[in-house]
PDB file of N, CA and C in Angstrom:
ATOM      1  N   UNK A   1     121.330  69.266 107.264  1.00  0.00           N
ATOM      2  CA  UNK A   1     120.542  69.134 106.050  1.00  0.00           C
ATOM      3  C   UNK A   1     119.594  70.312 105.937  1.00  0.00           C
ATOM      4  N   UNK A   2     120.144  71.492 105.342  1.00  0.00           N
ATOM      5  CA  UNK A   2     119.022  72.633 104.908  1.00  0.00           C
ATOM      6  C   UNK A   2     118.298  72.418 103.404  1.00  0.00           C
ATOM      7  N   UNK A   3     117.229  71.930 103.818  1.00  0.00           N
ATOM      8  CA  UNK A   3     116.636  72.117 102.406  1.00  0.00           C
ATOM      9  C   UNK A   3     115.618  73.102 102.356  1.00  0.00           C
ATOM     10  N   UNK A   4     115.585  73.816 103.610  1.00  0.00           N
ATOM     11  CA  UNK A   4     114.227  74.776 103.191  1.00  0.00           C
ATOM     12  C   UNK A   4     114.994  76.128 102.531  1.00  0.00           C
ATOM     13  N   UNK A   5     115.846  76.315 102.365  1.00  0.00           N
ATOM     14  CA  UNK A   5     116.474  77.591 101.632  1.00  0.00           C
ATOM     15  C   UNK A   5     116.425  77.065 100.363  1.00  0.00           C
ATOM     16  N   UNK A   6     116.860  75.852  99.516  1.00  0.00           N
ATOM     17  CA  UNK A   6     116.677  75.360  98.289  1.00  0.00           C
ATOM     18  C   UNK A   6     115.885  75.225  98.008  1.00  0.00           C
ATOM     19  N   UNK A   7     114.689  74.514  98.693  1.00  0.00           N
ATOM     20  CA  UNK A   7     112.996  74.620  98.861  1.00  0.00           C
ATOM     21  C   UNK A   7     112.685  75.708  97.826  1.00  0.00           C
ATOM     22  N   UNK A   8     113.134  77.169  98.597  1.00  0.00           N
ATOM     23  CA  UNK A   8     112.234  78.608  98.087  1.00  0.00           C
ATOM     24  C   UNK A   8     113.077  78.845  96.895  1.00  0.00           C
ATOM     25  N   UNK A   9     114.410  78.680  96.484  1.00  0.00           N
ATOM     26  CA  UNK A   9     114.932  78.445  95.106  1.00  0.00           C
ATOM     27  C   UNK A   9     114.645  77.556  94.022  1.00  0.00           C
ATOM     28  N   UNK A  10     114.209  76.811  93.918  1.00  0.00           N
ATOM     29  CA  UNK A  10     113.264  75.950  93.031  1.00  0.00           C
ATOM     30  C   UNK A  10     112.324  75.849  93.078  1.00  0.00           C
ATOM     31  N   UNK A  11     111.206  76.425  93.814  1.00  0.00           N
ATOM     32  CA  UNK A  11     110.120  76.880  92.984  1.00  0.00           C
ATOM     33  C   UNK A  11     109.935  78.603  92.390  1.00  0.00           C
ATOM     34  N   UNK A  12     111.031  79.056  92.893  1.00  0.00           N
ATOM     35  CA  UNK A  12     111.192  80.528  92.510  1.00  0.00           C
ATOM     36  C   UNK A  12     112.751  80.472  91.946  1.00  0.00           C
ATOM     37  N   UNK A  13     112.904  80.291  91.031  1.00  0.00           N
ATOM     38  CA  UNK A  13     114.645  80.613  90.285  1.00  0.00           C
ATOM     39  C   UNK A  13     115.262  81.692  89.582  1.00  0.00           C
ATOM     40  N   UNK A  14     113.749  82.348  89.696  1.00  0.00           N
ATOM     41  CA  UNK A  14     113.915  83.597  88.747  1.00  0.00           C
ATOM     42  C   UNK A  14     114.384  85.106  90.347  1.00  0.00           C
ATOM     43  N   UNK A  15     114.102  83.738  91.462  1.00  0.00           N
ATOM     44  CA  UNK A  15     114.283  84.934  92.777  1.00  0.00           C
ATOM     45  C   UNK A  15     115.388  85.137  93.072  1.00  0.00           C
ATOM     46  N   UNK A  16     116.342  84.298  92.802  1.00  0.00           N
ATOM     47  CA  UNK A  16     117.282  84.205  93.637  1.00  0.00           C
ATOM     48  C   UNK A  16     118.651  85.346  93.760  1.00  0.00           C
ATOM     49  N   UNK A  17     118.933  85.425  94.869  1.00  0.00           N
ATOM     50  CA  UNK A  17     119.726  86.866  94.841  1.00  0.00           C
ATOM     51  C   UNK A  17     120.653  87.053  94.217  1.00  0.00           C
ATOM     52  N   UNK A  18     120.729  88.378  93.789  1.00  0.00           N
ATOM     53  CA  UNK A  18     121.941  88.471  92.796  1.00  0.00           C
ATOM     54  C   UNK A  18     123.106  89.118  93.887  1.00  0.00           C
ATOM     55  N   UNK A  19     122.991  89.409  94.852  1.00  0.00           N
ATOM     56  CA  UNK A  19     123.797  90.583  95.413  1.00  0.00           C
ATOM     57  C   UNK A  19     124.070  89.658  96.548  1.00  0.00           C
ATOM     58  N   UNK A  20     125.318  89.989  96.892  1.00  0.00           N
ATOM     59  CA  UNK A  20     126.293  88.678  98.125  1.00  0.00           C
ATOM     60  C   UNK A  20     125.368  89.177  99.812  1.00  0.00           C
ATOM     61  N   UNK A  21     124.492  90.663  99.461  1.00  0.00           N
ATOM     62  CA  UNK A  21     124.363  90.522 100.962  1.00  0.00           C
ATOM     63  C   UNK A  21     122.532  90.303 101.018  1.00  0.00           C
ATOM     64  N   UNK A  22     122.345  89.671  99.842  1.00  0.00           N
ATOM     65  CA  UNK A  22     120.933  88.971  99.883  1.00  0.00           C
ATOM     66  C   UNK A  22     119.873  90.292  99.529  1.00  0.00           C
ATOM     67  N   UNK A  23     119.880  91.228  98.968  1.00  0.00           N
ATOM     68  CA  UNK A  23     119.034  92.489  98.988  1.00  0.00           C
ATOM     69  C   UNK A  23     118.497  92.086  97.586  1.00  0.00           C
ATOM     70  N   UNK A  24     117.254  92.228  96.867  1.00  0.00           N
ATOM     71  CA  UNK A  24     116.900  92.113  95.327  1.00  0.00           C
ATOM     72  C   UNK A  24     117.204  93.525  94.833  1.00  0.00           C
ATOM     73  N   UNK A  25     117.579  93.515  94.092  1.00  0.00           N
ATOM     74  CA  UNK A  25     117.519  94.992  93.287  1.00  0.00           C
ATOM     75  C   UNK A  25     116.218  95.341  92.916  1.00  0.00           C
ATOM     76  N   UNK A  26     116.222  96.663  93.341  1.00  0.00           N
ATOM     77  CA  UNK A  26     114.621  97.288  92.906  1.00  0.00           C
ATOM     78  C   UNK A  26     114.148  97.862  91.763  1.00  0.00           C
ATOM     79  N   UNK A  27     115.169  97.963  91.047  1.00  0.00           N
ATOM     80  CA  UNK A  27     115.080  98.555  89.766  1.00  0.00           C
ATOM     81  C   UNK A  27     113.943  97.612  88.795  1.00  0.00           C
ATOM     82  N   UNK A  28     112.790  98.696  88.543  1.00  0.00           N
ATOM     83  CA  UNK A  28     111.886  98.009  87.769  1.00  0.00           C
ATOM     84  C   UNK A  28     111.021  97.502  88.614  1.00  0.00           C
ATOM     85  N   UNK A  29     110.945  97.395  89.984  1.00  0.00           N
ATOM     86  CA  UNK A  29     109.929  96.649  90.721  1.00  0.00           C
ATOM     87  C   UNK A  29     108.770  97.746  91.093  1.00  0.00           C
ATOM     88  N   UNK A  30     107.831  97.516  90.511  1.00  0.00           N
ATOM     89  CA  UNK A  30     106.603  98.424  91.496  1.00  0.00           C
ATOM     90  C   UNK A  30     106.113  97.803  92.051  1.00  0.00           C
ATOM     91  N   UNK A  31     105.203  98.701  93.430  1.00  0.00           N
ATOM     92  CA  UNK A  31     104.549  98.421  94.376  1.00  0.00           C
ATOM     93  C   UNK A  31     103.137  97.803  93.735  1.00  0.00           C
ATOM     94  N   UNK A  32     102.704  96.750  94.636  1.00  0.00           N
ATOM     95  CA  UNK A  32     101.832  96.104  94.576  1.00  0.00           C
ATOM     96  C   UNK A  32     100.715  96.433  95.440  1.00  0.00           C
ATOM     97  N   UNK A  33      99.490  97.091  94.529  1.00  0.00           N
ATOM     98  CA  UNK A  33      98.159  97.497  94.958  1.00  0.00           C
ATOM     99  C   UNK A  33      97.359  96.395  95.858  1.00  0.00           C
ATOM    100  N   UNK A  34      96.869  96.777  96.716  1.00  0.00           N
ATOM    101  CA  UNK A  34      95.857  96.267  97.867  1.00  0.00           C
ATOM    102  C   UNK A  34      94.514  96.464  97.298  1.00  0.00           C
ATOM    103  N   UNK A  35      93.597  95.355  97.284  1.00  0.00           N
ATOM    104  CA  UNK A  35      92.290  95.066  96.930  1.00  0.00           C
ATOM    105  C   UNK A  35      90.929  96.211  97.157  1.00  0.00           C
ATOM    106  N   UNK A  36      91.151  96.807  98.227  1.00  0.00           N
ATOM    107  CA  UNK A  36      90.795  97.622  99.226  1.00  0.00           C
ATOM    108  C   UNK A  36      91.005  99.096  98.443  1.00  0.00           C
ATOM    109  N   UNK A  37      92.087  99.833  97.989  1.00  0.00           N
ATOM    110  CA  UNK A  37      92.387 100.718  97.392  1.00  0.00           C
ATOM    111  C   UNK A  37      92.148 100.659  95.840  1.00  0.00           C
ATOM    112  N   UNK A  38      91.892  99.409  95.132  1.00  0.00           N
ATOM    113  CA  UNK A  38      91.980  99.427  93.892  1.00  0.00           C
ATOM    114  C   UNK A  38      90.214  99.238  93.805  1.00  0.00           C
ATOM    115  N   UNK A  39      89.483  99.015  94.764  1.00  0.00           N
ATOM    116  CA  UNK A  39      87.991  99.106  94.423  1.00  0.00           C
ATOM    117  C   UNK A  39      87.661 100.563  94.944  1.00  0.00           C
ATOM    118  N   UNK A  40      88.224 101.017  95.808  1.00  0.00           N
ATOM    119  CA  UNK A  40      88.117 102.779  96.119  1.00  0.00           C
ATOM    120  C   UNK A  40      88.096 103.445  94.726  1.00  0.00           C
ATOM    121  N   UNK A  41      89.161 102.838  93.921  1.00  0.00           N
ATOM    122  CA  UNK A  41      89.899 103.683  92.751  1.00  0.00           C
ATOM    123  C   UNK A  41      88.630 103.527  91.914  1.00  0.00           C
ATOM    124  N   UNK A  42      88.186 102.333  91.737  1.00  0.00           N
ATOM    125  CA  UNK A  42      87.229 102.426  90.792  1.00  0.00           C
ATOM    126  C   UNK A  42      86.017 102.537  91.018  1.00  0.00           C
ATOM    127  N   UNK A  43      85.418 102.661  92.368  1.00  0.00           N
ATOM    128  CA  UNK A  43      84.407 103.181  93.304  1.00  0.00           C
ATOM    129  C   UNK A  43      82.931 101.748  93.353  1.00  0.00           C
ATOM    130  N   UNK A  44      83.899 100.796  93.334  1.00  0.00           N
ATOM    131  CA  UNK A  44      83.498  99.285  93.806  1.00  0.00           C
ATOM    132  C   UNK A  44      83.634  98.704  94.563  1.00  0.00           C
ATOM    133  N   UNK A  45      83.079  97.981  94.719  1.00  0.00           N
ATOM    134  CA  UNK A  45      83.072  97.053  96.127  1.00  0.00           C
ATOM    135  C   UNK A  45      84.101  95.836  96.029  1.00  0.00           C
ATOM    136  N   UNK A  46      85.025  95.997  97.511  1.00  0.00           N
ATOM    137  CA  UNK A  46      86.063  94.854  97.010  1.00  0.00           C
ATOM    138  C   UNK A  46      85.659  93.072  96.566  1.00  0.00           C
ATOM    139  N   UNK A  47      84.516  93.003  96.922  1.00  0.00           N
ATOM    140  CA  UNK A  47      83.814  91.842  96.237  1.00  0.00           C
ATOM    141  C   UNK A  47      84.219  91.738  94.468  1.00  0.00           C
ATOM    142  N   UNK A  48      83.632  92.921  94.242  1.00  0.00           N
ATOM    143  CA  UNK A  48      83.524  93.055  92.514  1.00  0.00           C
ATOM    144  C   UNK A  48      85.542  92.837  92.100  1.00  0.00           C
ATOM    145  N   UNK A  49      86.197  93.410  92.726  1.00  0.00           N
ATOM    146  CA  UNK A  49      87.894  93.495  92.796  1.00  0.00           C
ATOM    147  C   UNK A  49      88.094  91.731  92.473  1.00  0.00           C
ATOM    148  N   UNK A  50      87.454  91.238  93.530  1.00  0.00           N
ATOM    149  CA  UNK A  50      87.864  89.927  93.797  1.00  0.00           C
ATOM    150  C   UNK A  50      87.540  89.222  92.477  1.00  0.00           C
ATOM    151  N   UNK A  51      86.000  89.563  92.264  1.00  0.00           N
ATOM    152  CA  UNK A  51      85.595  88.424  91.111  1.00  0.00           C
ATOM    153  C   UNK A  51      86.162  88.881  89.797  1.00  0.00           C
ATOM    154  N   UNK A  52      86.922  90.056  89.335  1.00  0.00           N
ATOM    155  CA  UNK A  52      87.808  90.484  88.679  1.00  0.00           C
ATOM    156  C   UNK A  52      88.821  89.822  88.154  1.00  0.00           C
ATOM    157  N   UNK A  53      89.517  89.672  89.481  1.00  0.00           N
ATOM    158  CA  UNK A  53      90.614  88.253  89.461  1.00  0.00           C
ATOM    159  C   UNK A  53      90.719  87.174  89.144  1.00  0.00           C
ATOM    160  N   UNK A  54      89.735  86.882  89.885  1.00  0.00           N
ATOM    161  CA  UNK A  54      88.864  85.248  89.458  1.00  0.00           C
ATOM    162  C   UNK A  54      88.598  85.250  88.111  1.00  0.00           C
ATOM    163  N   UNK A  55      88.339  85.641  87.648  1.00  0.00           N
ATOM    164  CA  UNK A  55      87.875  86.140  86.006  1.00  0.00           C
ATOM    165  C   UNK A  55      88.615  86.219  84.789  1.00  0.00           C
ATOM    166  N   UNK A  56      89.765  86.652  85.323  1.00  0.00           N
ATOM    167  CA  UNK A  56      91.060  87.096  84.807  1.00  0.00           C
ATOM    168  C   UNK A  56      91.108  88.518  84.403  1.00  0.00           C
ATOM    169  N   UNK A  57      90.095  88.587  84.669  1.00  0.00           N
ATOM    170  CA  UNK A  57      90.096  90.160  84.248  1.00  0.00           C
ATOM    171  C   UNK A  57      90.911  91.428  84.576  1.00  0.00           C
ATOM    172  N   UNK A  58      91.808  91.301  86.012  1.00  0.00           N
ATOM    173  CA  UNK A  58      92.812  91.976  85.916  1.00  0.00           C
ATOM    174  C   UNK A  58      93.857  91.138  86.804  1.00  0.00           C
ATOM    175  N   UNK A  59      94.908  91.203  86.441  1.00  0.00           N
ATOM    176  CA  UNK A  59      96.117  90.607  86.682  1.00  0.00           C
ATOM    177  C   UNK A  59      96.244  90.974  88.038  1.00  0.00           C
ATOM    178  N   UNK A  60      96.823  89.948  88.846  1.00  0.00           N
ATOM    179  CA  UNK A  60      97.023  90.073  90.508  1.00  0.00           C
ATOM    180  C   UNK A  60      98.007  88.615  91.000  1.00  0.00           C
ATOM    181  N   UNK A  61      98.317  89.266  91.959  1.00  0.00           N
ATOM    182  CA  UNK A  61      99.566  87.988  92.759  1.00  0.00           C
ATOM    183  C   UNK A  61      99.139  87.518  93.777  1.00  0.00           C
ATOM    184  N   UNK A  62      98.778  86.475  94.194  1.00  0.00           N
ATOM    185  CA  UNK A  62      98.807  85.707  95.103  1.00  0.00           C
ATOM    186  C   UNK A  62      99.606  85.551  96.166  1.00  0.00           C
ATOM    187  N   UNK A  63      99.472  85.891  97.425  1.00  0.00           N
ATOM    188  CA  UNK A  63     100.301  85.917  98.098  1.00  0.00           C
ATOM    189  C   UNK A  63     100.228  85.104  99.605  1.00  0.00           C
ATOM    190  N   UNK A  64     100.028  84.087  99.654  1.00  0.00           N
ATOM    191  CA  UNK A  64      99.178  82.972 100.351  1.00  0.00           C
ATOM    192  C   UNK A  64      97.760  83.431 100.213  1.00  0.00           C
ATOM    193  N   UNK A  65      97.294  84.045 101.573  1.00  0.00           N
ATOM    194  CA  UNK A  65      95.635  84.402 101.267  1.00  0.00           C
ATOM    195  C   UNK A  65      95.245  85.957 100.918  1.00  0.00           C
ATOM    196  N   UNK A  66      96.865  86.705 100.632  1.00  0.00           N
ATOM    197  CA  UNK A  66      96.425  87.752 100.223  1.00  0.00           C
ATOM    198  C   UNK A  66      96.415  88.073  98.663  1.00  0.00           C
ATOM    199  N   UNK A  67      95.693  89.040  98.495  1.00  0.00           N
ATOM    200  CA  UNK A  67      96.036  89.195  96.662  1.00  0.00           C
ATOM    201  C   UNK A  67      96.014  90.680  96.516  1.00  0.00           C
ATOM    202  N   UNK A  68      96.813  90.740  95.688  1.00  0.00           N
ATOM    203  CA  UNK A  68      97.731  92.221  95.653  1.00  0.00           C
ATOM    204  C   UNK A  68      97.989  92.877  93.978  1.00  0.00           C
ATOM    205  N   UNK A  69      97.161  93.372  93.088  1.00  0.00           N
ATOM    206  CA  UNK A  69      96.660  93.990  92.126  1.00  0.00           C
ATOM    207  C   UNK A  69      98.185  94.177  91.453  1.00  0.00           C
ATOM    208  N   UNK A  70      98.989  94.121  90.404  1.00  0.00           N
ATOM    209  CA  UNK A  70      99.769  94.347  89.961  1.00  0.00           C
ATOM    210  C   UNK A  70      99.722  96.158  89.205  1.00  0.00           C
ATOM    211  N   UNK A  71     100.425  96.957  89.421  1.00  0.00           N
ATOM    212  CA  UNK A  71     100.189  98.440  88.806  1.00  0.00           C
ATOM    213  C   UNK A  71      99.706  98.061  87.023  1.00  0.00           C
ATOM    214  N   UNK A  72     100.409  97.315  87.031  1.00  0.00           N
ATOM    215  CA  UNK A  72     100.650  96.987  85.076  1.00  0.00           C
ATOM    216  C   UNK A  72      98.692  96.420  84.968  1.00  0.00           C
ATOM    217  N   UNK A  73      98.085  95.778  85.966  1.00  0.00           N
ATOM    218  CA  UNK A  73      97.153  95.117  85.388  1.00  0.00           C
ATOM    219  C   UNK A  73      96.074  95.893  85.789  1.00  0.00           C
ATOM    220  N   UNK A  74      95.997  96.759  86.690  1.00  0.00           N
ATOM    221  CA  UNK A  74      95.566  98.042  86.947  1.00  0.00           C
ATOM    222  C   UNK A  74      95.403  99.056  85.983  1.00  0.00           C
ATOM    223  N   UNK A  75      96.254  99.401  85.452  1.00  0.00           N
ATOM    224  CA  UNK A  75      96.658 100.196  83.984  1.00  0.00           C
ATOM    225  C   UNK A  75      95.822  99.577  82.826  1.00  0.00           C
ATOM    226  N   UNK A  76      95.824  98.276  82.771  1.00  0.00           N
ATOM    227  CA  UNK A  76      95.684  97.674  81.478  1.00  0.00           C
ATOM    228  C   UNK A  76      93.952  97.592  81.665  1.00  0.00           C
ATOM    229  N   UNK A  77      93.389  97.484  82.890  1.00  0.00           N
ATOM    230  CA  UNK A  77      92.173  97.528  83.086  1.00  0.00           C
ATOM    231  C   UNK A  77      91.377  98.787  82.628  1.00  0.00           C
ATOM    232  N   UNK A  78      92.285  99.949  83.309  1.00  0.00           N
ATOM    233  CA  UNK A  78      91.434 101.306  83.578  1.00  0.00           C
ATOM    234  C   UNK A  78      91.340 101.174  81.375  1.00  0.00           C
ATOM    235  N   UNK A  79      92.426 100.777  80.864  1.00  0.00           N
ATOM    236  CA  UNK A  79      92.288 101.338  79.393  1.00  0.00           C
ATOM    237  C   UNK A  79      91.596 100.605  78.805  1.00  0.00           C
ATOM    238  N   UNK A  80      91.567  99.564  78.911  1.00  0.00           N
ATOM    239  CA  UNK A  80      90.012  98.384  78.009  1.00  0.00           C
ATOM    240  C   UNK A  80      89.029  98.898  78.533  1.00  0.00           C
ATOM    241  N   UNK A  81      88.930  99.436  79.778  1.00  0.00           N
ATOM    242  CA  UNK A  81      87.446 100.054  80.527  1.00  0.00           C
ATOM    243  C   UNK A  81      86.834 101.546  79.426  1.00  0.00           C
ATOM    244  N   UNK A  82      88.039 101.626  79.644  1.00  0.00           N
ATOM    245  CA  UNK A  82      88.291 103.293  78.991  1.00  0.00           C
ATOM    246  C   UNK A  82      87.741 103.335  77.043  1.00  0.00           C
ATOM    247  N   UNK A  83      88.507 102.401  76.660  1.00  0.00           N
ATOM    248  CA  UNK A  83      88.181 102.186  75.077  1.00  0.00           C
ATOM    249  C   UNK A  83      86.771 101.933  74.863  1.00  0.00           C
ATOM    250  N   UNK A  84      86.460 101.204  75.792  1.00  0.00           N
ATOM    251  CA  UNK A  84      84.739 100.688  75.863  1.00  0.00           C
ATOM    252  C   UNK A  84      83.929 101.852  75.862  1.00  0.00           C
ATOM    253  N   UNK A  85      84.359 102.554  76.606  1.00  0.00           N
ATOM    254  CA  UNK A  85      83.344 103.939  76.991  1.00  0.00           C
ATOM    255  C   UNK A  85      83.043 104.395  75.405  1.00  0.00           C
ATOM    256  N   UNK A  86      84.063 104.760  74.698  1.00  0.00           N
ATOM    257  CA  UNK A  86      84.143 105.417  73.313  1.00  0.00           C
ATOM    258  C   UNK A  86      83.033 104.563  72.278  1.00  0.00           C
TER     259      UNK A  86
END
């Protein structure tokens, strides 16, 4: 009785492999920013990163207890930041 492989397919269905030797295709996938580097970037403290998130203020993934900045919500930040300035 394996149910922990069906387990991670129903709550993720959109994961499931397309390719017979289990690899995801990478096409279209970017790397996912670290909390740590994305308050460097904006010369903040990863506190301020965090309550960001919390906020909704920029898009991020959950990854049990880590959280990992999406490039797209990164982008979308620096330019509402950016329009404001003007």
């Amino acid at each position: 009785m394996d149910n922990g492989s069906q387990r991670g397919h129903a709550a993720f269905p959109d994961m499931e492999a397309k390719r017979p030797d289990g690899d995801v295709p990478e096409e279209g996938i970017e790397e996912l920013l670290d909390v740590k580097y994305v308050a460097s970037k904006l010369k903040v403290c990863t506190a301020t990163v965090y309550k960001m998130v919390r906020e909704g203020k920029i898009e991020a993934v959950h990854l049990n207890r880590l959280v990992r900045i999406t490039p797209k919500g990164y982008k979308q930040l620096i330019e509402k930041r950016s329009r404001k300035g003007l």
